[in-house]
C-alpha atoms as a PDB file:
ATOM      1  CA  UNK A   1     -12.635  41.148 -38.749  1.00  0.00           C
ATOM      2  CA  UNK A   2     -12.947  43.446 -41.992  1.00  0.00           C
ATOM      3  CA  UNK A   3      -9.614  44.646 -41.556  1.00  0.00           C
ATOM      4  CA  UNK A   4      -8.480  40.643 -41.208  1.00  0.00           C
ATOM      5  CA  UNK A   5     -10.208  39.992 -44.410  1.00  0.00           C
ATOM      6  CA  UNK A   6      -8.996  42.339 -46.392  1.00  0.00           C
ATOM      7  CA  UNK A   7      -5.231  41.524 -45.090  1.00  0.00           C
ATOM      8  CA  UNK A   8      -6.289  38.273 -46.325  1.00  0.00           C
ATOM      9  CA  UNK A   9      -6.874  39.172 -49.436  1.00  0.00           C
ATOM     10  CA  UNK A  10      -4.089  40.991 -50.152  1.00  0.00           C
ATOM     11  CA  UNK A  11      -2.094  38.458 -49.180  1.00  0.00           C
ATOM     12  CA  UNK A  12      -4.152  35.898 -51.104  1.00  0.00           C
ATOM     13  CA  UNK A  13      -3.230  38.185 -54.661  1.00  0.00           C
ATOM     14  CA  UNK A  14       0.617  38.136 -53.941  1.00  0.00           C
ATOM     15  CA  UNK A  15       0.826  34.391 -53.214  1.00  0.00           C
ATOM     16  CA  UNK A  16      -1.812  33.587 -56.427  1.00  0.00           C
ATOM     17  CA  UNK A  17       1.144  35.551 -58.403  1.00  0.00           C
ATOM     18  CA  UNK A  18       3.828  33.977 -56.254  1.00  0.00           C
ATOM     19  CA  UNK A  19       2.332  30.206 -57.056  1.00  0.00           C
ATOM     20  CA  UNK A  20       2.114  30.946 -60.913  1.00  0.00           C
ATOM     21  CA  UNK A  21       5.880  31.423 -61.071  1.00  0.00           C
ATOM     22  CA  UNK A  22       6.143  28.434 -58.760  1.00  0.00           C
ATOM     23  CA  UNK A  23       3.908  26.286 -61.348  1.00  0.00           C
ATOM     24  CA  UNK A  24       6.167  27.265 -64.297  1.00  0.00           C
ATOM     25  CA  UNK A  25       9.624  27.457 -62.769  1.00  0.00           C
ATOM     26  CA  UNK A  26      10.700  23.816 -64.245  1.00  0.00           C
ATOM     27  CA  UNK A  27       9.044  24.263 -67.440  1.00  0.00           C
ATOM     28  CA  UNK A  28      11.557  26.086 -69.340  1.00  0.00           C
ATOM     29  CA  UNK A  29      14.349  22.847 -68.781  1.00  0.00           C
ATOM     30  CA  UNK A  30      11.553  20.448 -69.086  1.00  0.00           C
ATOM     31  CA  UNK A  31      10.305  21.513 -72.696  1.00  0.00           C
ATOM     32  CA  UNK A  32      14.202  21.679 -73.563  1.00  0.00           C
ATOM     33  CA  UNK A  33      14.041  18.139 -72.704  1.00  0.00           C
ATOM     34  CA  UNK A  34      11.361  16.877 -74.206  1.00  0.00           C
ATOM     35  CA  UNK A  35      10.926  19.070 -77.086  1.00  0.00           C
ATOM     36  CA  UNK A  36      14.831  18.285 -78.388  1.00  0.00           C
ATOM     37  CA  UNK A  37      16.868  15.104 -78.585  1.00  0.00           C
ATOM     38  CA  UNK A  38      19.492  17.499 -76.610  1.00  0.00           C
ATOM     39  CA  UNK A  39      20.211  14.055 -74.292  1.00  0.00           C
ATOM     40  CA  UNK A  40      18.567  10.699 -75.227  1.00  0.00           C
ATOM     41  CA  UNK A  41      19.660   7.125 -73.293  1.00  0.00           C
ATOM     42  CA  UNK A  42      18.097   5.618 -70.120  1.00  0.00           C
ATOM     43  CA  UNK A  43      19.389   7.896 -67.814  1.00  0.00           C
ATOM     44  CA  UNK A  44      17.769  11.003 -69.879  1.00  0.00           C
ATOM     45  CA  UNK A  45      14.415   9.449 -70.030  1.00  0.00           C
ATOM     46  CA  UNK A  46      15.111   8.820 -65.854  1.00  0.00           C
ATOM     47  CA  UNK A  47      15.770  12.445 -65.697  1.00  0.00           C
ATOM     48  CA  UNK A  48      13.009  13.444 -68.191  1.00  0.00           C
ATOM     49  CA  UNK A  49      10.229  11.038 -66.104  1.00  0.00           C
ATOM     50  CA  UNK A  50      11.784  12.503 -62.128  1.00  0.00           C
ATOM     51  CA  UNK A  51      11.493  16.103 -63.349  1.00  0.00           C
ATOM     52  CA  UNK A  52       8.061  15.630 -64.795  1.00  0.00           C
ATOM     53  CA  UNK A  53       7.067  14.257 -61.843  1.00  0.00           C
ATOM     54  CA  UNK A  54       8.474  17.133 -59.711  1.00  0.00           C
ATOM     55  CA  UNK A  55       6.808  19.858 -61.580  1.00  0.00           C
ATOM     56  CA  UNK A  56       3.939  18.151 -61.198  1.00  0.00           C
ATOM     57  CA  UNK A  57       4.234  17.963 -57.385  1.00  0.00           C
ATOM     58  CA  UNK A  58       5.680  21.620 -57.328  1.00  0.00           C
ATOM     59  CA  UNK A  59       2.078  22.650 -58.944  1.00  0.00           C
ATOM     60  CA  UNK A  60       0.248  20.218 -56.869  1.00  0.00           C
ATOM     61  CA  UNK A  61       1.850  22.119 -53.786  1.00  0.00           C
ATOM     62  CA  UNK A  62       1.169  25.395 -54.673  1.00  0.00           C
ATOM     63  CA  UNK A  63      -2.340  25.498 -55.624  1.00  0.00           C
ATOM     64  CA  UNK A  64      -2.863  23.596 -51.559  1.00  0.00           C
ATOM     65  CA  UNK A  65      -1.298  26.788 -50.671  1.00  0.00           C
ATOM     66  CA  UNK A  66      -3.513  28.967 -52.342  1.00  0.00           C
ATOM     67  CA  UNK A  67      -6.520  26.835 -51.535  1.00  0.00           C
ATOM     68  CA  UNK A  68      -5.779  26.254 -47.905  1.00  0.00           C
ATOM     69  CA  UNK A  69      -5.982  30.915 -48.280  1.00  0.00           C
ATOM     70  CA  UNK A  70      -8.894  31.015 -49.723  1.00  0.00           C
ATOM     71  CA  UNK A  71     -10.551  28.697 -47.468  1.00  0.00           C
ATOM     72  CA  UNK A  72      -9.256  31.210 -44.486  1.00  0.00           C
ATOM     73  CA  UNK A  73     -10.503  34.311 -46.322  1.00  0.00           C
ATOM     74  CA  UNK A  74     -13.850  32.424 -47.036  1.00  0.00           C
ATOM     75  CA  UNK A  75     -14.506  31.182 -43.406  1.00  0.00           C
ATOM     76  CA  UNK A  76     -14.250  35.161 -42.669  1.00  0.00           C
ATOM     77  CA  UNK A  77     -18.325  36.780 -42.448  1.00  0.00           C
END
């Protein structure tokens, strides 16, 4: 079980490192789009609002994967 645990772990550090790339992958393009009038018009503020909302799911995502870890490192004594 100790041995378990402690694979656990380890694996629980690479994908907490893993998932913080995964939360900021789409923020570089979505500050260019909101921070400059690089593309303005209905179908920019369609593409602005769709990419917001899938960075938001992308970090929703990855912190169930880290939690859903955690709960199987915690349930080990």
């Amino acid at each position: 079980m100790a041995h378990r645990k402690a694979e656990l772990l380890q694996a629980l550090t690479k994908v907490r490192a893993h998932a913080a790339r995964l939360e900021a992958a789409l923020d570089p393009a979505h500050a260019t789009v909101i921070g400059k009038a690089v593309w303005v018009g209905p179908a920019a503020r369609e593409f602005v609002g769709e990419l917001a909302g899938r960075r938001s799911r992308l970090r929703v995502l990855t912190q169930r994967i880290v939690e859903e870890l955690e709960a199987q490192v915690q349930a080990i004594p």
